[in-house]
C-alpha atoms as a PDB file:
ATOM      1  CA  UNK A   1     -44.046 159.161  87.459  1.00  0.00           C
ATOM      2  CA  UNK A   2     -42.866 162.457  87.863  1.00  0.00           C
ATOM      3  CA  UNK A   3     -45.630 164.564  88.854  1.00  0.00           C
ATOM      4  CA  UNK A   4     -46.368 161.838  91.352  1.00  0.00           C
ATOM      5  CA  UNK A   5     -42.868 162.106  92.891  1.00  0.00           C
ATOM      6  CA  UNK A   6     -42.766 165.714  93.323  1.00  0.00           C
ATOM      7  CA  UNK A   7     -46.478 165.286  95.518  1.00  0.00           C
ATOM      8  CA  UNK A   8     -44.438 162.670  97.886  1.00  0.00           C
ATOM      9  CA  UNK A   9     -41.817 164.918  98.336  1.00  0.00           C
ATOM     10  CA  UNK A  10     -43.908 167.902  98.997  1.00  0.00           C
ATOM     11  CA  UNK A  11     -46.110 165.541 101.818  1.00  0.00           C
ATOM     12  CA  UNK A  12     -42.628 164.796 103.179  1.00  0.00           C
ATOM     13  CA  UNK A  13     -42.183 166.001 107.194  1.00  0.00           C
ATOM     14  CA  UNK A  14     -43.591 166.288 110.516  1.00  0.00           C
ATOM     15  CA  UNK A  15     -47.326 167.648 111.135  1.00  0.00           C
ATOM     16  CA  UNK A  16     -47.421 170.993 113.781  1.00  0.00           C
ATOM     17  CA  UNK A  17     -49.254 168.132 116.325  1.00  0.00           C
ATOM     18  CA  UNK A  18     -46.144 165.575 116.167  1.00  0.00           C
ATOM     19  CA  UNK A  19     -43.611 168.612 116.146  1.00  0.00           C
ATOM     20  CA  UNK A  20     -45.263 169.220 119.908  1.00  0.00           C
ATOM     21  CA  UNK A  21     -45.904 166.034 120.630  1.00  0.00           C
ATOM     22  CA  UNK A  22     -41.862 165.763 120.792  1.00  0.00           C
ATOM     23  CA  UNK A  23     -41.075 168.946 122.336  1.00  0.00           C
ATOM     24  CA  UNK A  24     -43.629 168.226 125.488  1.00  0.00           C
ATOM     25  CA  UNK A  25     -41.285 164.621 125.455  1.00  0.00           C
ATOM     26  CA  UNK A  26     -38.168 166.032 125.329  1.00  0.00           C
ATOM     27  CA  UNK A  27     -39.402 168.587 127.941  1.00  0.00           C
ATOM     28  CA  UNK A  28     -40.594 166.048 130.478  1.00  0.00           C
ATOM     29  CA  UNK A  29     -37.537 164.067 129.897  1.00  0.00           C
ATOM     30  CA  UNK A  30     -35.570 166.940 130.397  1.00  0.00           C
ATOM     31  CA  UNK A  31     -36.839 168.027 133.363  1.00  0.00           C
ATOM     32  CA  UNK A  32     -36.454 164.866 134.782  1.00  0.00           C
ATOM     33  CA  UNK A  33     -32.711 165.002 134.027  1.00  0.00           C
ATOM     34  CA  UNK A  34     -32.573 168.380 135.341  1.00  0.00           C
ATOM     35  CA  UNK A  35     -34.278 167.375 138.600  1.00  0.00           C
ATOM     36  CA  UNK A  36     -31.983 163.852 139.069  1.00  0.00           C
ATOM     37  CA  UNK A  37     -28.895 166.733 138.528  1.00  0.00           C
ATOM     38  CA  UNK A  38     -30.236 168.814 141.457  1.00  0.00           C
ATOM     39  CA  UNK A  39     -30.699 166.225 143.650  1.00  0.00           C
ATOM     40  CA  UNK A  40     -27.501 164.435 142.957  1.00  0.00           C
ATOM     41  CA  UNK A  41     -25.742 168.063 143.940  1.00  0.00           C
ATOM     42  CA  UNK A  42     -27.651 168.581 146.764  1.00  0.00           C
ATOM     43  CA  UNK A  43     -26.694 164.767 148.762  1.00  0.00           C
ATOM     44  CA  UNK A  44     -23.247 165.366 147.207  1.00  0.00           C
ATOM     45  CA  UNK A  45     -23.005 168.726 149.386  1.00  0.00           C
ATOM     46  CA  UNK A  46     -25.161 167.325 152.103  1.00  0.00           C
ATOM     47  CA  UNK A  47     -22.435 164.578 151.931  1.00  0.00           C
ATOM     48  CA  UNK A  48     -19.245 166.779 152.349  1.00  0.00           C
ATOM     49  CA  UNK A  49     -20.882 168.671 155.574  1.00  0.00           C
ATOM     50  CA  UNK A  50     -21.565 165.076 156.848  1.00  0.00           C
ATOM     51  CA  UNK A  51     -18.550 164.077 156.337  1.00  0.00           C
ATOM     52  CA  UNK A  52     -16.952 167.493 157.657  1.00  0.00           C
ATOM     53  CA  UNK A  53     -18.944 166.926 161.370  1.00  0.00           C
ATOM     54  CA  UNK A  54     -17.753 163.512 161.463  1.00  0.00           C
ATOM     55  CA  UNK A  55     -14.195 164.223 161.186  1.00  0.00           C
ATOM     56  CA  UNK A  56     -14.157 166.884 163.625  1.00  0.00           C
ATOM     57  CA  UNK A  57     -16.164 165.110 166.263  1.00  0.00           C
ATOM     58  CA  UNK A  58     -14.204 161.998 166.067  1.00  0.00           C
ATOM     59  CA  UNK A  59     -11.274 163.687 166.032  1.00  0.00           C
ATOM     60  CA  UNK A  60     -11.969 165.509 168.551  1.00  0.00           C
ATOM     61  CA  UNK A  61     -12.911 162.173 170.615  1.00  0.00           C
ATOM     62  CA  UNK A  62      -9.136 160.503 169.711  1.00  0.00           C
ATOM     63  CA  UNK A  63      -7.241 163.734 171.334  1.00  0.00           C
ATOM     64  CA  UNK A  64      -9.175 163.776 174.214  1.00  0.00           C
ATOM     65  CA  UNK A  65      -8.871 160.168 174.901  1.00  0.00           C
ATOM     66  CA  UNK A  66      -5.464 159.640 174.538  1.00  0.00           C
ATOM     67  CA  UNK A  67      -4.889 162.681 176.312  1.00  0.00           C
ATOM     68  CA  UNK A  68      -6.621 161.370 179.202  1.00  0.00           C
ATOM     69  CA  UNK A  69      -5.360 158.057 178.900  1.00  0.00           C
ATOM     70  CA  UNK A  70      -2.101 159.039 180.050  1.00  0.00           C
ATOM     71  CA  UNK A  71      -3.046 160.719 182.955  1.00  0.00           C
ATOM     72  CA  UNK A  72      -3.335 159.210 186.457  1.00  0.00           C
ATOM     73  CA  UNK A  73      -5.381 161.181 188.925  1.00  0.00           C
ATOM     74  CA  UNK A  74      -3.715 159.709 191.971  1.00  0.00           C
ATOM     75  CA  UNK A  75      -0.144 161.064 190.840  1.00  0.00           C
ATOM     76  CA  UNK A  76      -2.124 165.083 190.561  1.00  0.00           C
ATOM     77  CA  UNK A  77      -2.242 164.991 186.791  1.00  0.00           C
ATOM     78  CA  UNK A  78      -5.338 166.293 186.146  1.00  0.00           C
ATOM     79  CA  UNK A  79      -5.338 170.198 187.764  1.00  0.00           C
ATOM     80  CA  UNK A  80      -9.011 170.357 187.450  1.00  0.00           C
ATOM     81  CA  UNK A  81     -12.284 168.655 186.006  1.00  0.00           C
ATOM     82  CA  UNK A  82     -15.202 170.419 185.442  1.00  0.00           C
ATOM     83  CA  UNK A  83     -18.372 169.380 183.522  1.00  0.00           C
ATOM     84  CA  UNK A  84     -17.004 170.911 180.033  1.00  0.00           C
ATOM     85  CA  UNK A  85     -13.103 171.591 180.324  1.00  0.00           C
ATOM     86  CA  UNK A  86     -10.075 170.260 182.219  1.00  0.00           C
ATOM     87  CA  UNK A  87      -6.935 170.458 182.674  1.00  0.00           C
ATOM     88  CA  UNK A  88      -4.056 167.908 182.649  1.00  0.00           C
ATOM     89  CA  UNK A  89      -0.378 167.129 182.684  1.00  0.00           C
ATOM     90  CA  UNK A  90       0.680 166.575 178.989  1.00  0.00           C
ATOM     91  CA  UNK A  91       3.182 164.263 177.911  1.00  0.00           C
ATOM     92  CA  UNK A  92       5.158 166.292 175.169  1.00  0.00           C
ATOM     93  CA  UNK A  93       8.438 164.163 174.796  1.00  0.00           C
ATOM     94  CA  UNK A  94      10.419 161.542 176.113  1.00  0.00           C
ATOM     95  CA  UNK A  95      14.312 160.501 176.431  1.00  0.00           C
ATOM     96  CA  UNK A  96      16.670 158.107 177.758  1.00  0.00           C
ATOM     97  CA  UNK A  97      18.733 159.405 181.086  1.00  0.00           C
ATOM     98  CA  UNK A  98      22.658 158.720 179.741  1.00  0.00           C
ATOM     99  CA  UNK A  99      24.950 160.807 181.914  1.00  0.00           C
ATOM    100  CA  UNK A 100      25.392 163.686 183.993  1.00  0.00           C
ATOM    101  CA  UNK A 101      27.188 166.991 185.254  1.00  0.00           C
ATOM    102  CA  UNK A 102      30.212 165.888 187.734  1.00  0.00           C
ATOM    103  CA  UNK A 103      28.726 168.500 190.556  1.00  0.00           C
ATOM    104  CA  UNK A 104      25.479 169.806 189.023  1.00  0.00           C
ATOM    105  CA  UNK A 105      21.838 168.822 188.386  1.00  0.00           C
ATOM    106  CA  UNK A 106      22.296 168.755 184.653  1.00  0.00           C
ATOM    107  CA  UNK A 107      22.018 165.557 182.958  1.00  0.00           C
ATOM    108  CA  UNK A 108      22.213 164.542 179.599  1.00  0.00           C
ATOM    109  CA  UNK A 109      19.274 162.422 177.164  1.00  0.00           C
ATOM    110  CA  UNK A 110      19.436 160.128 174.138  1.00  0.00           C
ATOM    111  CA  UNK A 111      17.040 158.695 172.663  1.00  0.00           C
ATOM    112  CA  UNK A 112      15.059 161.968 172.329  1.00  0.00           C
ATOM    113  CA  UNK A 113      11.820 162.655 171.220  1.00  0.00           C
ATOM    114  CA  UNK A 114       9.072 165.432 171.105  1.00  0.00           C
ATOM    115  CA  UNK A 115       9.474 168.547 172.463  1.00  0.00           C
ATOM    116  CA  UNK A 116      11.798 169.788 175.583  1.00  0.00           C
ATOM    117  CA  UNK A 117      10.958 173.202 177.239  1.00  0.00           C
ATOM    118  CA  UNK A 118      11.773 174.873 180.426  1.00  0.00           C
ATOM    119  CA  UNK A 119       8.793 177.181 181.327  1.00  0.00           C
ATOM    120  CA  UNK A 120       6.952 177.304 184.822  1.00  0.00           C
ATOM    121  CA  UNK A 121       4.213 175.363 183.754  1.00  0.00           C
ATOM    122  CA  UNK A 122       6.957 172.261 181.942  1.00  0.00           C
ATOM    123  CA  UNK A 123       7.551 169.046 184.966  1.00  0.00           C
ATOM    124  CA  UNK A 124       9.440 165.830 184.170  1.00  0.00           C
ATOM    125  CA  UNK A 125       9.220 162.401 185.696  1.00  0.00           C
ATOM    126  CA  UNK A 126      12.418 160.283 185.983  1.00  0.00           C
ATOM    127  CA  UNK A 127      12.492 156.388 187.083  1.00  0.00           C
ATOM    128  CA  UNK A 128      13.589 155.608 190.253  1.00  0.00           C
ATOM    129  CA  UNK A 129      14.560 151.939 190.502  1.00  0.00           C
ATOM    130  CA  UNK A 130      15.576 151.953 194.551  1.00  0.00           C
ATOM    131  CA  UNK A 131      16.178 148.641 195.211  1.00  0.00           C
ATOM    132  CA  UNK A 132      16.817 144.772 193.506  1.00  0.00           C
ATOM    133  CA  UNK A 133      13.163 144.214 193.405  1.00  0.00           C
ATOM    134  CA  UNK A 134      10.441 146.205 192.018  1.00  0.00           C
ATOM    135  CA  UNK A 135       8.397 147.041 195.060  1.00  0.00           C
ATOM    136  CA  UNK A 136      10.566 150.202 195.596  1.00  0.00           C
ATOM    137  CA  UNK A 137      10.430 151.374 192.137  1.00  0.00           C
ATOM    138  CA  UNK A 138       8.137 154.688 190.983  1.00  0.00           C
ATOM    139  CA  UNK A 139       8.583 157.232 189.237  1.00  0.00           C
ATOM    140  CA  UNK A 140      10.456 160.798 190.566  1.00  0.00           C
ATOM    141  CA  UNK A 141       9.038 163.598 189.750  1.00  0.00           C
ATOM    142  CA  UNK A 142      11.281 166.971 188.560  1.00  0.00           C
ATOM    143  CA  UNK A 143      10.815 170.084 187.414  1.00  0.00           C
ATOM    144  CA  UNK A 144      12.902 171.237 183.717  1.00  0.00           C
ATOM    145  CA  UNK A 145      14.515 174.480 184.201  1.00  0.00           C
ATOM    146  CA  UNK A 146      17.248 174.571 181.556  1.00  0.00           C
ATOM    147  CA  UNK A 147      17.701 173.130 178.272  1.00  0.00           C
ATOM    148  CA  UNK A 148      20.988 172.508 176.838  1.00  0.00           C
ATOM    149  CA  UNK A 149      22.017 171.641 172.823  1.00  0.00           C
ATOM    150  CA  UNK A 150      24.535 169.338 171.969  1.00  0.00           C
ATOM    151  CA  UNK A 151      26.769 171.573 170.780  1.00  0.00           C
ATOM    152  CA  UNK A 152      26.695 173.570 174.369  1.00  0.00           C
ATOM    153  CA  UNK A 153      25.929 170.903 176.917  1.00  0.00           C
ATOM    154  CA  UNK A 154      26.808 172.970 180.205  1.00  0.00           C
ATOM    155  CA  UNK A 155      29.391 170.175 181.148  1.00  0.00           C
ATOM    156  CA  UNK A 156      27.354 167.479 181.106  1.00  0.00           C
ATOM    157  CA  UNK A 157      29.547 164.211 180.383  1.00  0.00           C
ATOM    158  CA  UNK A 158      29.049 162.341 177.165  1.00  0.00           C
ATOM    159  CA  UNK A 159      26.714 159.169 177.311  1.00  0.00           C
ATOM    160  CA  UNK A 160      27.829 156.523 180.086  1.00  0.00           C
ATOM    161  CA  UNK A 161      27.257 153.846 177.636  1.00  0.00           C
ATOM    162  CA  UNK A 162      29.240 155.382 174.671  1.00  0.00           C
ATOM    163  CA  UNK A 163      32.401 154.083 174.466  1.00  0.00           C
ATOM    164  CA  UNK A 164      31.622 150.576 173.407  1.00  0.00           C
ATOM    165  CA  UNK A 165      35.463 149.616 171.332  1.00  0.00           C
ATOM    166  CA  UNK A 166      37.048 150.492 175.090  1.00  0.00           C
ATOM    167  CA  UNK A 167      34.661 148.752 177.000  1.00  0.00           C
ATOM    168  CA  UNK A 168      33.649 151.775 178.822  1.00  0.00           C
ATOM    169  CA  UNK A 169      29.924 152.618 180.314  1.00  0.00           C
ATOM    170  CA  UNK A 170      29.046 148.825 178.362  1.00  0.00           C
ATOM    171  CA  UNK A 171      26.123 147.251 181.040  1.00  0.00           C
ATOM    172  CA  UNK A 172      26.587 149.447 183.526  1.00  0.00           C
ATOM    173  CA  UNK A 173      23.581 149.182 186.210  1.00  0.00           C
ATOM    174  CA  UNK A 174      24.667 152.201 188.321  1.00  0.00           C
ATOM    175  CA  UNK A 175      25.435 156.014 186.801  1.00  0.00           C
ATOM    176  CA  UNK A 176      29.451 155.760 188.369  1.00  0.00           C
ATOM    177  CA  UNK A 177      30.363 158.852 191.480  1.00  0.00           C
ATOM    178  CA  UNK A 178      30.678 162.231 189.438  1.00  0.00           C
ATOM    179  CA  UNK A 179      33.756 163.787 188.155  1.00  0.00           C
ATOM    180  CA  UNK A 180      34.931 159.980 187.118  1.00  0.00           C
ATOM    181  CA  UNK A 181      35.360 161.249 183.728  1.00  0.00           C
ATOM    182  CA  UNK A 182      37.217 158.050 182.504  1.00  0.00           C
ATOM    183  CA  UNK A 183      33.992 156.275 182.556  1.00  0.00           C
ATOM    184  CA  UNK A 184      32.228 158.254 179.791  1.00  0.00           C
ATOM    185  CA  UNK A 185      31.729 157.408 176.651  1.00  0.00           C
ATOM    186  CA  UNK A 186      32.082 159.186 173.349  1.00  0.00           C
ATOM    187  CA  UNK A 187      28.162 159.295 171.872  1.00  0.00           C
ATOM    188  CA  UNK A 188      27.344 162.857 172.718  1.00  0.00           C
ATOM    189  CA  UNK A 189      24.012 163.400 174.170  1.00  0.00           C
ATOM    190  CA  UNK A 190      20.855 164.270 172.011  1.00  0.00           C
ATOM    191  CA  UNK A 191      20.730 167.161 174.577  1.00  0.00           C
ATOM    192  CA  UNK A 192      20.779 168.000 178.569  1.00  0.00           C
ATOM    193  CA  UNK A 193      18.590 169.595 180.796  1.00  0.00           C
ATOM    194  CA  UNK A 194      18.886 171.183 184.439  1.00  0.00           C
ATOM    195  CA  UNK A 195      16.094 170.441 187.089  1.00  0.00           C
ATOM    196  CA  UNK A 196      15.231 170.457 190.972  1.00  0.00           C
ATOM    197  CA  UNK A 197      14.232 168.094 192.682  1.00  0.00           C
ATOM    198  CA  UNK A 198      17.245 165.184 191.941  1.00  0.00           C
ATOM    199  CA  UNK A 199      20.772 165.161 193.520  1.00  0.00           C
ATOM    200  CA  UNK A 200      23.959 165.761 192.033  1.00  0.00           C
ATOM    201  CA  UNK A 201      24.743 162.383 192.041  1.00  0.00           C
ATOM    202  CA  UNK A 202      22.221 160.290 190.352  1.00  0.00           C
ATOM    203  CA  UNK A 203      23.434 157.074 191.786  1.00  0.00           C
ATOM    204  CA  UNK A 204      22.926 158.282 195.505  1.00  0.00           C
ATOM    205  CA  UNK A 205      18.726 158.456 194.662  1.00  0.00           C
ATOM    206  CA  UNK A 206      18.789 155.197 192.810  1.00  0.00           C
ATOM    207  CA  UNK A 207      18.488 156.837 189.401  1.00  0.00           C
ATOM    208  CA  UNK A 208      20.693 154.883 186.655  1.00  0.00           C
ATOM    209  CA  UNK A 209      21.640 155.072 183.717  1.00  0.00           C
ATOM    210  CA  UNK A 210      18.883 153.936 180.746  1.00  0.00           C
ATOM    211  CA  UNK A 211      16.343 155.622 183.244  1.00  0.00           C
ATOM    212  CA  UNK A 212      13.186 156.588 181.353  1.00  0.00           C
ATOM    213  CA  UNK A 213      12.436 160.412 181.594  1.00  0.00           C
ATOM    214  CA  UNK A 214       9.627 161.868 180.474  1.00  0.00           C
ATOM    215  CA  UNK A 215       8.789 165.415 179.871  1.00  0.00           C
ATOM    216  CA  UNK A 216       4.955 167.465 180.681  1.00  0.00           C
ATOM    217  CA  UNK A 217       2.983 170.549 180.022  1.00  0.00           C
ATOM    218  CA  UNK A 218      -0.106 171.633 181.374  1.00  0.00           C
ATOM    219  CA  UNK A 219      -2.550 171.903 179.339  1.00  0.00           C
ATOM    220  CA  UNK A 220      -6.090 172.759 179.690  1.00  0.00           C
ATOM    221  CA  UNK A 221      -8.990 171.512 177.283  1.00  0.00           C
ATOM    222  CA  UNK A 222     -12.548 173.390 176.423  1.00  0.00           C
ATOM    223  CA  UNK A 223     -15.090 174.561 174.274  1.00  0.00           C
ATOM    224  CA  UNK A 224     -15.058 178.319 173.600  1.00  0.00           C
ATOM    225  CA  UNK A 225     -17.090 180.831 171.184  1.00  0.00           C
ATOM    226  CA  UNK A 226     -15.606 182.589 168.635  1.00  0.00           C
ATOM    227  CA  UNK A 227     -17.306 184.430 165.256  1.00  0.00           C
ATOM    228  CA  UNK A 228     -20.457 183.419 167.035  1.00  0.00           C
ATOM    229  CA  UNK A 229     -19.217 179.455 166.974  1.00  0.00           C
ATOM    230  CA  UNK A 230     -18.550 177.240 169.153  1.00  0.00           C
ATOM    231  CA  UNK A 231     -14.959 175.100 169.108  1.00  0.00           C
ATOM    232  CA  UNK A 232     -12.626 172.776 171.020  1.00  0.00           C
ATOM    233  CA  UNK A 233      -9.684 174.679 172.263  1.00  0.00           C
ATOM    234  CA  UNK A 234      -6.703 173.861 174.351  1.00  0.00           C
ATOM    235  CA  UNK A 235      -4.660 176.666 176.631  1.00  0.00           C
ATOM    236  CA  UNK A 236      -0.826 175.569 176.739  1.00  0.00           C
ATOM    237  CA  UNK A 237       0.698 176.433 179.870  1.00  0.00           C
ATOM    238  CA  UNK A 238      -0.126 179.742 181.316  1.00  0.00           C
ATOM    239  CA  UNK A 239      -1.857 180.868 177.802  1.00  0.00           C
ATOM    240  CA  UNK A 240      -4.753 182.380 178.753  1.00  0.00           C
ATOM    241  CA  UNK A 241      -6.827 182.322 175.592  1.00  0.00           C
ATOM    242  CA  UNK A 242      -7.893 179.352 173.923  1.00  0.00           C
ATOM    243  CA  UNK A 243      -5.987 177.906 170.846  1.00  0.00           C
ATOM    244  CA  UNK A 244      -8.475 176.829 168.577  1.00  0.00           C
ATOM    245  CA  UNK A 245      -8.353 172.521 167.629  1.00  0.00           C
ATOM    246  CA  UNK A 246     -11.322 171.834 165.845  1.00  0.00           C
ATOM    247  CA  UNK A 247     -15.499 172.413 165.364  1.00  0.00           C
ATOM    248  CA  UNK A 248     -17.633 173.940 165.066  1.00  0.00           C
ATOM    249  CA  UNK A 249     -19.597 172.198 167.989  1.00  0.00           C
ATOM    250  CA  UNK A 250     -23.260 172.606 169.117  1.00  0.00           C
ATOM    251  CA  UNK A 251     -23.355 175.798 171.811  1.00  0.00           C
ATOM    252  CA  UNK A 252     -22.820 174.834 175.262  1.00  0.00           C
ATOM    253  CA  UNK A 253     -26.960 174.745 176.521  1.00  0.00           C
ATOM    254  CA  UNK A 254     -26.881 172.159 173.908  1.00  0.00           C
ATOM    255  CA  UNK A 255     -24.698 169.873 175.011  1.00  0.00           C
ATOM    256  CA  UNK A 256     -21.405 171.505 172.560  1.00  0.00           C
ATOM    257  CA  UNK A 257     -18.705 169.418 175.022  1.00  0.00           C
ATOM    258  CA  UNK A 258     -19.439 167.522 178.008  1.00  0.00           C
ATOM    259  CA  UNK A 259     -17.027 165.797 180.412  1.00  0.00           C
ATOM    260  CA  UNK A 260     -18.842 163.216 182.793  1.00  0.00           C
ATOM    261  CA  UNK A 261     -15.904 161.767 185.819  1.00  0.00           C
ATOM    262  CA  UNK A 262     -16.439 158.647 187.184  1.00  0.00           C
ATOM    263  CA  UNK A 263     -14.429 156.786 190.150  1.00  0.00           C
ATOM    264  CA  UNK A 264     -13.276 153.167 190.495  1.00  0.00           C
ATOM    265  CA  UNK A 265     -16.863 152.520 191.494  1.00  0.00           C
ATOM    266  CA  UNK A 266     -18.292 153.839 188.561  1.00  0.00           C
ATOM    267  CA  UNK A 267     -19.956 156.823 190.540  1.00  0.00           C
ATOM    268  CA  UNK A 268     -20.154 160.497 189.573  1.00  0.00           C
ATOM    269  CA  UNK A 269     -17.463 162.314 191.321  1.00  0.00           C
ATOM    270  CA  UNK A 270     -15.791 165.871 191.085  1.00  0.00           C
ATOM    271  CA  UNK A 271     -12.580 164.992 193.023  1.00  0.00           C
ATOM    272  CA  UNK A 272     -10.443 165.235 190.766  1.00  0.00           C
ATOM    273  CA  UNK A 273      -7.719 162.706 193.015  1.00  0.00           C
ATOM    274  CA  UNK A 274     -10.723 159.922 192.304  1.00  0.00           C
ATOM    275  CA  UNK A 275     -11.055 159.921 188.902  1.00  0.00           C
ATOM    276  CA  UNK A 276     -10.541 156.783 187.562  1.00  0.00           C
ATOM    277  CA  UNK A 277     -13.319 156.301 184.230  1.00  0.00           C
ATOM    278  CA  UNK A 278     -13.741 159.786 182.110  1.00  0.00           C
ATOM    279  CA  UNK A 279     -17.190 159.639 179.727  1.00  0.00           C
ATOM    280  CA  UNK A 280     -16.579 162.198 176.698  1.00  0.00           C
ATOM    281  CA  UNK A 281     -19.808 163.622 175.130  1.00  0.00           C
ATOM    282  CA  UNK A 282     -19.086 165.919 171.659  1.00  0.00           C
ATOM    283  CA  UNK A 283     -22.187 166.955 169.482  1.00  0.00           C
ATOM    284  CA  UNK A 284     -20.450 168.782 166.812  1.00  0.00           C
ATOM    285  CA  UNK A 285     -22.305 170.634 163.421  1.00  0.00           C
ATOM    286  CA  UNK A 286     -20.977 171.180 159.789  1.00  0.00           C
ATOM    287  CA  UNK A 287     -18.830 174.028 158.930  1.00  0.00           C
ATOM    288  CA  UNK A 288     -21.627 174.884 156.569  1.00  0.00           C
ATOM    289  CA  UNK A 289     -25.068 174.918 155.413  1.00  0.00           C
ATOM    290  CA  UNK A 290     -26.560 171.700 153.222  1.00  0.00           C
ATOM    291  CA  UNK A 291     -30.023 171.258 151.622  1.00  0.00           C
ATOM    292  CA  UNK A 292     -32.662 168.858 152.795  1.00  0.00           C
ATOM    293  CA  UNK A 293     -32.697 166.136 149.729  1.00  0.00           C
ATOM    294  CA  UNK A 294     -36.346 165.145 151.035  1.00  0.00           C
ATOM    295  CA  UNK A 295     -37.477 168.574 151.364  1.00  0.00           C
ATOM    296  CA  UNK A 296     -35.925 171.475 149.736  1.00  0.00           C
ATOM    297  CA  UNK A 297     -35.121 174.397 149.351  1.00  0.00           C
ATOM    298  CA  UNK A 298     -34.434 173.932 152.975  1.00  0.00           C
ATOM    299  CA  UNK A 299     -31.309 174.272 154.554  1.00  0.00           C
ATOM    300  CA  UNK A 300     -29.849 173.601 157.930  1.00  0.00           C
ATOM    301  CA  UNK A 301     -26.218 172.351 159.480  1.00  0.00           C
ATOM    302  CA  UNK A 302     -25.592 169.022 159.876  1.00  0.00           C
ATOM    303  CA  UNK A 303     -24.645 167.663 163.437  1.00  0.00           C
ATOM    304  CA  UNK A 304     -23.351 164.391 164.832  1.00  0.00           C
ATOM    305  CA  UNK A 305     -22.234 163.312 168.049  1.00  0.00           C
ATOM    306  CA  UNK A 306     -19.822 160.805 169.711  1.00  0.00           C
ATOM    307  CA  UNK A 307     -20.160 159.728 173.305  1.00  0.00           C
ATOM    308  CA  UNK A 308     -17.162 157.280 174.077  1.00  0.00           C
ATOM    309  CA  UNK A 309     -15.426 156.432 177.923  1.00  0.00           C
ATOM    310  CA  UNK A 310     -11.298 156.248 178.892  1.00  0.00           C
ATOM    311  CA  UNK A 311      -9.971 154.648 181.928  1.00  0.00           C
ATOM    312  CA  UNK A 312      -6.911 156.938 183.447  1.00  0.00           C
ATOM    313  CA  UNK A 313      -3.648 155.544 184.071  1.00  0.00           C
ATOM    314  CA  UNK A 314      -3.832 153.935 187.418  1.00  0.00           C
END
C-alpha cells in the first residue's frame, strides 16, 4: 500500500493547461470588473456635473423670477430691459411706520426686516390710505436719506402704539399733530430713517400709523465673461462691475441668458412701461469636464437649460 500511496501523492495538482485555463478566467472576469468600475466612475462624475448645471440654472431661474415678480412696470420699476440684462427696483427690506420727528421728516419703524440703506440709488414706498374707502389708497413713493439706530434716533418719538398699560397710541387710526409727546408710547423703534418727499406731519398726507413701508435698490441683472466663462451677475446700485451669482452659462451667441418682454397682449415689446409677462431663457454648462459613458474617452461639459415666464406686479 505504500508505494502505491506515495504515486497518488506525487500525481497530486493542477496540469500547466488547467493552471491557464484559470488564469485566462480570472482575467476575463477581471476585466469585466475592472470595466463595470470605470464605467460606474465615469456616470458617477457625469452625474455630479449634471447635477452641478441643474442647480445653477434653476437657481438662477428662482432669483430672476421672484425678482421680477415684484416689480410693476407701470409704477417705473424696471430702469431698463434689454434682450439679456435689466435692471429693476429691488425690494431689500420692509417695516412698519410707528411714529415720527415732532418738526422733521424722520420717522421711526418696527417691525423691521432686511436691509436699510441711504445711498442715491436706495427709494422707499410708504402707504397712503387718503380717504374711508379704498379708491384713494396707493402707495407714496420716498427717497431714504438717513438712517438712524435705536440707540440714536435723531428725535424721533417712541412707537405711537407703545404704551399699552396707559392706554396711550392703543387703536389709533391717525399718527396725532407733532410735538404731542404725551401720546407716545414706550416700545422704542427698531430704527428711523429721514426722507423727501413726505411732510412733517404724517397725518396731513394721510399716512398713519401701522403704514407699510418698504425699502428698494436698484439693481441690474446680466450675463458677463470672466476667466473666459460666462456667468449671471447682478450690479447693486451704482456698482459698475458685475458681482458674480452663479454659472457658468453657455456664451452669449449661444443663447448664455435671454430675456424675452411681453405686454398685456402677449406681444413682444421693448417699452419697458408695457411690460406686463417676462419669458426667462438660461442654458447653463457644468463647472467641469465629464466623460461620455457611451463613448469614451471623450469628454465634454454638460449643459441644461430652463425656459420659464413671470407676470409683473400689476
Amino acid at each position: 500500500m505504500a508505494p502505491f500511496q506515495r504515486v497518488r501523492r506525487s500525481e497530486a495538482g493542477f496540469t500547466i493547461a488547467e493552471v491557464l485555463v484559470y488564469l485566462v478566467v480570472a482575467l476575463i472576469l477581471m476585466s469585466g470588473v475592472y470595466a463595470l468600475i470605470i464605467n460606474q466612475g465615469r456616470a458617477y462624475q457625469s452625474q455630479l456635473e449634471v447635477t452641478d448645471v441643474r442647480n445653477s440654472v434653476r437657481g438662477a431661474a428662482s432669483l430672476l423670477t421672484w425678482e421680477l415678480r415684484q416689480a410693476s412696470a407701470s409704477s417705473g420699476d424696471l430702469y431698463f430691459v434689454t434682450t439679456d440684462s435689466f435692471a429693476v427696483r429691488s425690494i431689500q427690506a420692509s417695516g412698519i411706520l410707528c411714529s415720527e420727528h415732532p418738526t422733521l421728516t424722520r420717522y421711526g419703524l418696527s417691525v423691521t426686516a432686511g436691509e436699510f440703506t441711504a445711498t442715491a440709488d436706495d427709494s422707499a414706498l410708504v402707504f397712503k390710505a387718503a380717504g374711508a374707502g379704498v379708491a384713494d389708497d396707493g402707495w407714496k413713493t420716498v427717497r431714504i436719506t438717513n438712517i438712524y439706530k435705536p440707540a440714536s434716533l435723531g428725535g424721533i418719538l417712541n412707537c405711537f402704539w407703545g404704551d399699552v398699560t396707559a392706554g396711550k397710541g392703543k387703536g389709533k387710526t391717525t399718527v396725532p399733530p407733532n410735538g404731542v409727546a404725551s401720546t407716545t408710547g414706550t416700545t422704542v423703534p427698531d430704527l428711523g430713517v429721514e426722507v423727501t418727499g413726505l411732510p412733517a406731519a404724517t397725518y396731513i398726507d394721510s399716512v398713519y400709523v401701522g403704514a407699510p413701508f418698504l425699502a428698494f435698490r436698484r439693481i441690474q441683472y446680466g450675463i458677463y465673461q470672466e476667466a473666459g466663462r460666462w456667468w449671471l451677475g447682478r450690479k447693486v446700485g451704482g456698482a459698475v462691475s458685475y458681482e458674480k451669482l452663479t454659472g457658468p452659462l453657455r456664451a452669449p451667441g449661444d443663447g448664455g441668458l435671454v430675456f424675452v418682454y411681453r405686454d398685456a397682449a402677449g406681444a413682444v415689446t421693448a417699452n419697458k412701461l408695457l411690460v406686463a409677462e417676462v419669458e426667462i431663457i438660461i442654458r447653463g454648462e457644468s463647472w467641469g469636464q465629464a466623460p461620455n459613458v457611451v463613448r469614451p474617452p471623450a469628454i465634454a461639459f454638460r449643459r441644461d437649460t430652463v425656459r420659464t415666464r413671470v407676470a409683473l406686479r400689476g
